[in-house]
N, C-alpha and C. Protein backbone atom coordinates (compact mmCIF):
# COMPACT_ATOMS: atom_id res chain seq x y z
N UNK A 1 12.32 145.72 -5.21
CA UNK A 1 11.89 146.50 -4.08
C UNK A 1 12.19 147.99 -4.31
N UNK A 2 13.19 148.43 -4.68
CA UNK A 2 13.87 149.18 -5.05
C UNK A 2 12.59 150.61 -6.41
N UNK A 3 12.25 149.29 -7.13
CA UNK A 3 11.31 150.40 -8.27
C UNK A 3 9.91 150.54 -7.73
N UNK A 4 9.55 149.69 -6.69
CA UNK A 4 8.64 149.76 -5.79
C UNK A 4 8.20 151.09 -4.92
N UNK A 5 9.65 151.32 -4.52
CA UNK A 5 9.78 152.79 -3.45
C UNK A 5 9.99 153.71 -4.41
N UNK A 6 10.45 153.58 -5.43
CA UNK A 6 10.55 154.86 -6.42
C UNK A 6 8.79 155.50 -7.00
N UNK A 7 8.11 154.04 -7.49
CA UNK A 7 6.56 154.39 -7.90
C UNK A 7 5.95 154.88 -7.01
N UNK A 8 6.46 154.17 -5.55
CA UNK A 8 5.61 155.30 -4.38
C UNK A 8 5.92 156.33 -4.35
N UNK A 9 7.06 156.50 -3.82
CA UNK A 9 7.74 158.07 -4.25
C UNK A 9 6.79 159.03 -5.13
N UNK A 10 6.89 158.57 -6.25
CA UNK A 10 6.41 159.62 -7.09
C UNK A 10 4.80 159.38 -7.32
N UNK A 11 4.12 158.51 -6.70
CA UNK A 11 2.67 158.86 -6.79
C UNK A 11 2.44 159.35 -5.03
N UNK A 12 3.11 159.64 -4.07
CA UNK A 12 2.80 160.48 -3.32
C UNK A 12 3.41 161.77 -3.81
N UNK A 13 4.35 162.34 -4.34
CA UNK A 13 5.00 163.29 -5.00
C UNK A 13 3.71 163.57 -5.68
N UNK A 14 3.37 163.50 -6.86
CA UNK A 14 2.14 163.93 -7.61
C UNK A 14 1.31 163.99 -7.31
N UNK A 15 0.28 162.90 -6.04
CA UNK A 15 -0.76 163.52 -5.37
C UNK A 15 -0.52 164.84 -4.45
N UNK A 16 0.67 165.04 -3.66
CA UNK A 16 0.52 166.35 -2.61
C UNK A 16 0.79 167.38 -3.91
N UNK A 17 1.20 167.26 -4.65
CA UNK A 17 1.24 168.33 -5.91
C UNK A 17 -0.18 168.49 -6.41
N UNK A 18 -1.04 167.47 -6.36
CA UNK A 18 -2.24 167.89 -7.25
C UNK A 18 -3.24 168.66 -6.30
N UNK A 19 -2.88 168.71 -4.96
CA UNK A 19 -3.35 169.37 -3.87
C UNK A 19 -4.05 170.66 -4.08
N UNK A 20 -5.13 171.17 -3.85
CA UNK A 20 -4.91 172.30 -3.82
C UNK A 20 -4.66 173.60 -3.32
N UNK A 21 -4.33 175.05 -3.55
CA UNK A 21 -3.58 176.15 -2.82
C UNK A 21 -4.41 176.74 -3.07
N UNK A 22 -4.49 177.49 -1.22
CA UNK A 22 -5.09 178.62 -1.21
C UNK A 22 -4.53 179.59 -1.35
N UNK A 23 -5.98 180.35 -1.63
CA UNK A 23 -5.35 182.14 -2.11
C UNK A 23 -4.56 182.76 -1.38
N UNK A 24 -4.56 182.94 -0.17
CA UNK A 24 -3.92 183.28 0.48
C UNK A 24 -2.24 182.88 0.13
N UNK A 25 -1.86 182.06 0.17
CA UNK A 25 -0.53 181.67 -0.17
C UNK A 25 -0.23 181.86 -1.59
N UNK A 26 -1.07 181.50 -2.53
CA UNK A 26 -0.77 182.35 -3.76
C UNK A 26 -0.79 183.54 -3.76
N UNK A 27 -1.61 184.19 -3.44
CA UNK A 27 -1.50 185.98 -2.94
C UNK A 27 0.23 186.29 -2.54
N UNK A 28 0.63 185.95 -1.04
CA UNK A 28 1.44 185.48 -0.01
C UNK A 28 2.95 185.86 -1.53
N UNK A 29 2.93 184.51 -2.67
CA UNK A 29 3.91 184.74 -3.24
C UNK A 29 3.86 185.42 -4.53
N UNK A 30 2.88 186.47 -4.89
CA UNK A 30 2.74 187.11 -5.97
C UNK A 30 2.50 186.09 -7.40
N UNK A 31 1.71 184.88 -7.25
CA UNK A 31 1.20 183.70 -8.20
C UNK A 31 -0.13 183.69 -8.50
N UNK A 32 -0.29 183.26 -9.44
CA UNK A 32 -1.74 183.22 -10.04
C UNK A 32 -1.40 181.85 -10.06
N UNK A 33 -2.83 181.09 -9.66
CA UNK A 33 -3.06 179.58 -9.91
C UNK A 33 -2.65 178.46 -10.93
N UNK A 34 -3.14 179.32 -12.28
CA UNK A 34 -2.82 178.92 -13.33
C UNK A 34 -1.26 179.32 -14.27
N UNK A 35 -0.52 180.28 -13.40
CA UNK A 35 0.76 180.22 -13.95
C UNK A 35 2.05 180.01 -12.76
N UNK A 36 1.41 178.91 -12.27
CA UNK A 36 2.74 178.41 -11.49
C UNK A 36 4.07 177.82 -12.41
N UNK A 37 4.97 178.13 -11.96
CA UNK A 37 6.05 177.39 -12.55
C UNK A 37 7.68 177.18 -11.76
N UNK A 38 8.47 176.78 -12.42
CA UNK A 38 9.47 175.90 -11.55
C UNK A 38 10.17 177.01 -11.19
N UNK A 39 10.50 178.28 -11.54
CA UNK A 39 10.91 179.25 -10.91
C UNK A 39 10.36 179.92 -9.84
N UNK A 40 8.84 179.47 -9.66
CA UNK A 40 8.53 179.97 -8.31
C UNK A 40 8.32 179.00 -7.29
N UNK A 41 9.46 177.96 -7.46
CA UNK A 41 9.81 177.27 -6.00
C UNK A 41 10.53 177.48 -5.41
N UNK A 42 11.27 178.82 -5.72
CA UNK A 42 11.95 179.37 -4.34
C UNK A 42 11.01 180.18 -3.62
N UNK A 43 10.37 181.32 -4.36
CA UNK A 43 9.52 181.69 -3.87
C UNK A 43 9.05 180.65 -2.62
N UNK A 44 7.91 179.64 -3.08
CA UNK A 44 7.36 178.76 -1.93
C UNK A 44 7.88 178.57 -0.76
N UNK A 45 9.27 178.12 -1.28
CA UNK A 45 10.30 177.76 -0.16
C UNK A 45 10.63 179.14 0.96
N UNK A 46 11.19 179.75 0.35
CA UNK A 46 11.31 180.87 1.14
C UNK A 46 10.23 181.52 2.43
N UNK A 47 8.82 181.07 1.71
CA UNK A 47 7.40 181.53 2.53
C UNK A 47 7.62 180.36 3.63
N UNK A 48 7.73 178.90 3.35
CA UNK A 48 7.89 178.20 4.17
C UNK A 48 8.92 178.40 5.43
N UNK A 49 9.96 178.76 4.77
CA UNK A 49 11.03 178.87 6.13
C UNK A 49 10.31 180.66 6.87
N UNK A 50 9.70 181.39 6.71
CA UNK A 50 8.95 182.35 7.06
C UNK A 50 7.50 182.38 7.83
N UNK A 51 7.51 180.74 7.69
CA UNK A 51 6.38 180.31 8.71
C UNK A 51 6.68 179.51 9.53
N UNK A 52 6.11 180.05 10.72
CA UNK A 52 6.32 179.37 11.62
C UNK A 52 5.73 178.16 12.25
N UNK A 53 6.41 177.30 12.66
CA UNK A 53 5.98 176.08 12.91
C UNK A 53 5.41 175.72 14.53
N UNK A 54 4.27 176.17 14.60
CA UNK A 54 3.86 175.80 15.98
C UNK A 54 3.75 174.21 16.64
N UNK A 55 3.72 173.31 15.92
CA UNK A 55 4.05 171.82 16.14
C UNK A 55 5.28 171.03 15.55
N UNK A 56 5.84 170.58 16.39
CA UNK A 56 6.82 169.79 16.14
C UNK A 56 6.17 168.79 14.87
N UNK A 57 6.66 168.78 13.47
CA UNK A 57 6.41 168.02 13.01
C UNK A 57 7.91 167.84 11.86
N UNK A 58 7.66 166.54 10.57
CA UNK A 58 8.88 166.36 10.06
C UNK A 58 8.49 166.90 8.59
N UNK A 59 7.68 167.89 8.47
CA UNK A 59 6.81 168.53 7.02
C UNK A 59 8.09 169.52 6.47
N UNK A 60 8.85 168.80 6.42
CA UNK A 60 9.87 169.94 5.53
C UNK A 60 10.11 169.71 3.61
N UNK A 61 10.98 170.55 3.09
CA UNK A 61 11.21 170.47 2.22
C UNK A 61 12.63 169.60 1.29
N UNK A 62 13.00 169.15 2.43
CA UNK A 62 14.16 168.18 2.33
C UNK A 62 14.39 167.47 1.07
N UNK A 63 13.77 166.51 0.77
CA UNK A 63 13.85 165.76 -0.37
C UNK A 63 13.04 166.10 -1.45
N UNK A 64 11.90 167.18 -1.35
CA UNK A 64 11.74 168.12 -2.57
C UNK A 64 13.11 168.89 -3.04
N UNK A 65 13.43 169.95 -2.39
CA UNK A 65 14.56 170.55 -2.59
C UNK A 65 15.79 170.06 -3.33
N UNK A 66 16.02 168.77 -3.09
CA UNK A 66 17.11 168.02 -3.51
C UNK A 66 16.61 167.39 -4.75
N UNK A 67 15.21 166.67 -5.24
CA UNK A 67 15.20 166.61 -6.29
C UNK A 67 14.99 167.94 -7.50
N UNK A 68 14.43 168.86 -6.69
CA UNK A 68 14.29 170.08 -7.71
C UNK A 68 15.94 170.45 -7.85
N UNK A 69 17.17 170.04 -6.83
CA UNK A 69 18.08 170.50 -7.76
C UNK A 69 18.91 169.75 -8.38
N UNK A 70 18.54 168.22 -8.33
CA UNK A 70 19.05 167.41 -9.51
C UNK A 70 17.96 167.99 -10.70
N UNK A 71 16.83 168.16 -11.03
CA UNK A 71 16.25 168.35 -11.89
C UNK A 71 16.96 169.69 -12.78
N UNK A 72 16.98 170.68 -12.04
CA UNK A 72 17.48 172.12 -12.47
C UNK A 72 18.51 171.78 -13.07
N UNK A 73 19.87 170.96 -12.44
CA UNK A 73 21.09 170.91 -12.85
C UNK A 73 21.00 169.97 -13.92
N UNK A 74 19.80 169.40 -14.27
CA UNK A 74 19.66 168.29 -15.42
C UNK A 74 19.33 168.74 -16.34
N UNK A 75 18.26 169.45 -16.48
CA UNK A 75 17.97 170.80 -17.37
C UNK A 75 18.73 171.62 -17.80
N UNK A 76 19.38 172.36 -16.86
CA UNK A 76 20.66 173.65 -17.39
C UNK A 76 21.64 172.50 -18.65
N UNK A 77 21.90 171.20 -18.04
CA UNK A 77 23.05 170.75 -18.72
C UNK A 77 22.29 170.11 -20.13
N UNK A 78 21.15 169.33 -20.37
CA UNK A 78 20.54 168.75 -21.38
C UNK A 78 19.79 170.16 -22.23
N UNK A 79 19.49 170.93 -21.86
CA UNK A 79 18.37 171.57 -22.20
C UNK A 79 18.78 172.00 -23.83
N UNK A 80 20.17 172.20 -24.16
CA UNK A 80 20.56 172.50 -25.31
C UNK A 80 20.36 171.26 -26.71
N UNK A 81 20.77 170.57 -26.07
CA UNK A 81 20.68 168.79 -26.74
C UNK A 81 18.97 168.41 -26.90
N UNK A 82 18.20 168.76 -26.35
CA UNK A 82 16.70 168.15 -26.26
C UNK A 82 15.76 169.07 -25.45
N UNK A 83 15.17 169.91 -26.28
CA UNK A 83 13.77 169.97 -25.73
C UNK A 83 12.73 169.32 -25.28
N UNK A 84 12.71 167.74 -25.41
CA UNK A 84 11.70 167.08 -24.85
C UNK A 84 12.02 167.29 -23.08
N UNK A 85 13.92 166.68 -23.00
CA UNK A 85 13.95 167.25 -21.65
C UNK A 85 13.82 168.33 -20.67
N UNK A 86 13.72 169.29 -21.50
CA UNK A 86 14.12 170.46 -21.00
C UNK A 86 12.53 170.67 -20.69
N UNK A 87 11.60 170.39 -21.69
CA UNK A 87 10.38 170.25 -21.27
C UNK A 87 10.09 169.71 -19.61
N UNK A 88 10.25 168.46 -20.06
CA UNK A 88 10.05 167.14 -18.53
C UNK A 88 10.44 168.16 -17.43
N UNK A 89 11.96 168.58 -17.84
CA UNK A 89 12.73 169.18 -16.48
C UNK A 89 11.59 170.28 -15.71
N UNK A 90 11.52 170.86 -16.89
CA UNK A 90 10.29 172.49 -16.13
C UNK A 90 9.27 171.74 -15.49
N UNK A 91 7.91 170.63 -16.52
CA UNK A 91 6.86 169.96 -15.57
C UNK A 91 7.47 169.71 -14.03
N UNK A 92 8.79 168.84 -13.97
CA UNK A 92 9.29 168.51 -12.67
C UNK A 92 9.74 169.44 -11.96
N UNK A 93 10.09 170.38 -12.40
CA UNK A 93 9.95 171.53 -11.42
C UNK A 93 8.99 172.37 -10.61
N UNK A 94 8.09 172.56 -11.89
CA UNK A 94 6.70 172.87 -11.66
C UNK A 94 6.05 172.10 -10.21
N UNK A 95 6.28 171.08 -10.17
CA UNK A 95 5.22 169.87 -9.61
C UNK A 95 6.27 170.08 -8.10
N UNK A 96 7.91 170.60 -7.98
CA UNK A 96 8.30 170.72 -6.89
C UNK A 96 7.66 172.03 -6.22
N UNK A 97 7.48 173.21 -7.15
CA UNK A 97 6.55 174.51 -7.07
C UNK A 97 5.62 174.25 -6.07
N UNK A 98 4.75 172.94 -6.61
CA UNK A 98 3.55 173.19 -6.53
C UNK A 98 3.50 172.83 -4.80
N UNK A 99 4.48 171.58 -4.80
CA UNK A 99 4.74 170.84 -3.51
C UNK A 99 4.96 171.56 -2.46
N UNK A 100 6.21 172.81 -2.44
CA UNK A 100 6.41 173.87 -1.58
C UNK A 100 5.14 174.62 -1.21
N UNK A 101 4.27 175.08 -2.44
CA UNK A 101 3.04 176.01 -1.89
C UNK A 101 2.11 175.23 -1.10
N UNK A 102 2.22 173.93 -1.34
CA UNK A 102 1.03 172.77 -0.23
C UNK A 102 1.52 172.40 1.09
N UNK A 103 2.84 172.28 1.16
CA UNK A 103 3.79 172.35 2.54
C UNK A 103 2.94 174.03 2.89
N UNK A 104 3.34 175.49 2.33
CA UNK A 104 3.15 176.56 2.76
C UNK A 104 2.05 176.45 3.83
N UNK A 105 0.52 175.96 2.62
CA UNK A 105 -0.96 176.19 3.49
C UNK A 105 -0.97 175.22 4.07
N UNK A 106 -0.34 173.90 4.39
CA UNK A 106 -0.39 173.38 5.43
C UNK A 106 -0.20 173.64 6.42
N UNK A 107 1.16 174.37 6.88
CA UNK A 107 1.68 175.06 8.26
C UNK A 107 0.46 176.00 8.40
N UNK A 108 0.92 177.27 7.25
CA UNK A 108 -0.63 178.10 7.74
C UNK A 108 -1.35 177.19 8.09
N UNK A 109 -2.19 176.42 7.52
CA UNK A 109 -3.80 176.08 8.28
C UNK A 109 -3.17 175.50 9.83
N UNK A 110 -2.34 174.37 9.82
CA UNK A 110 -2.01 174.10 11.32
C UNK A 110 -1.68 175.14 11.98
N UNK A 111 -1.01 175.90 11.78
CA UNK A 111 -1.09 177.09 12.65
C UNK A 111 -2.17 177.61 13.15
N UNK A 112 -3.17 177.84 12.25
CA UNK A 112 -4.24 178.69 12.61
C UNK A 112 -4.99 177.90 13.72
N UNK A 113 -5.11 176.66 13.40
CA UNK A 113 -5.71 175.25 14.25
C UNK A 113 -5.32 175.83 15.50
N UNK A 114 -3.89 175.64 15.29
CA UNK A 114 -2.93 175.75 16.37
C UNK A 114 -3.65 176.76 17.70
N UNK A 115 -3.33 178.22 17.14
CA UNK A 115 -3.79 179.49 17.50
C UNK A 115 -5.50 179.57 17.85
N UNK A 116 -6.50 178.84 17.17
CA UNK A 116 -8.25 178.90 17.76
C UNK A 116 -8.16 178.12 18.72
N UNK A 117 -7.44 176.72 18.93
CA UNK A 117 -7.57 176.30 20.37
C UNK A 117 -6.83 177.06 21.24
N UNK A 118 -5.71 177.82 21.37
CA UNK A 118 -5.53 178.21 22.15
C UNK A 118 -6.18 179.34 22.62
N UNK A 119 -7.21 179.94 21.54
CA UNK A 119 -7.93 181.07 21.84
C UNK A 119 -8.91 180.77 22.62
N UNK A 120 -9.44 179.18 22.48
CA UNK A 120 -10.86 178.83 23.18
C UNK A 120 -10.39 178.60 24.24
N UNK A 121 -9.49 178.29 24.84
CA UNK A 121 -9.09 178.21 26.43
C UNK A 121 -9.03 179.13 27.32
């Protein structure tokens, strides 16, 4: 049961990663599309806690965050011993990157949702 919730885990992990980001939020953190990387998931993060959340919802960064910093701290410590890991480590970082900027345009777009109905009233 156990490797069950892990394969889910990580094929919902990799689909909201394969998501894609708008310009705006790449703009937003000084990124180009094609050179995202695991150092600009603070960036993401940071935009996220900078948006505001007009609906109560549970879209946080919680358990991204926590695996990007077992990953980081797995990397800093292997990275000397093996480049294959140190490789893996960055993709998995990358892919937490990518996760923060799809949390980002999500709030944006709900927000905006948010904000035209209240305009049509």
């Amino acid at each position: 049961m156990g490797q069950f919730a892990v394969y889910y885990w990580r094929a919902v992990f990799t689909g909201t990663a394969s998501l894609p980001i708008s310009s705006r939020v790449l703009e937003a953190a000084q990124v180009q599309e094609g050179s995202i990387c695991g150092n600009d998931f603070e960036k993401f993060a940071s935009l996220l806690t900078l948006t505001p959340e007009l609906k109560e919802t549970k879209g946080g960064l919680g358990m991204v965050r926590a695996y990007y910093a077992v990953v980081q701290r797995a990397q800093a410590v292997f990275a000397n011993f093996s480049p294959i890991l140190a490789g893996w480590a960055e993709k998995e970082r990358m892919l937490c990157a990518r996760i923060a900027a799809v949390h980002v345009d999500r709030r944006l777009e709900a927000n905006l949702m948010q904000a035209a109905s209240i305009r049509s009233l």
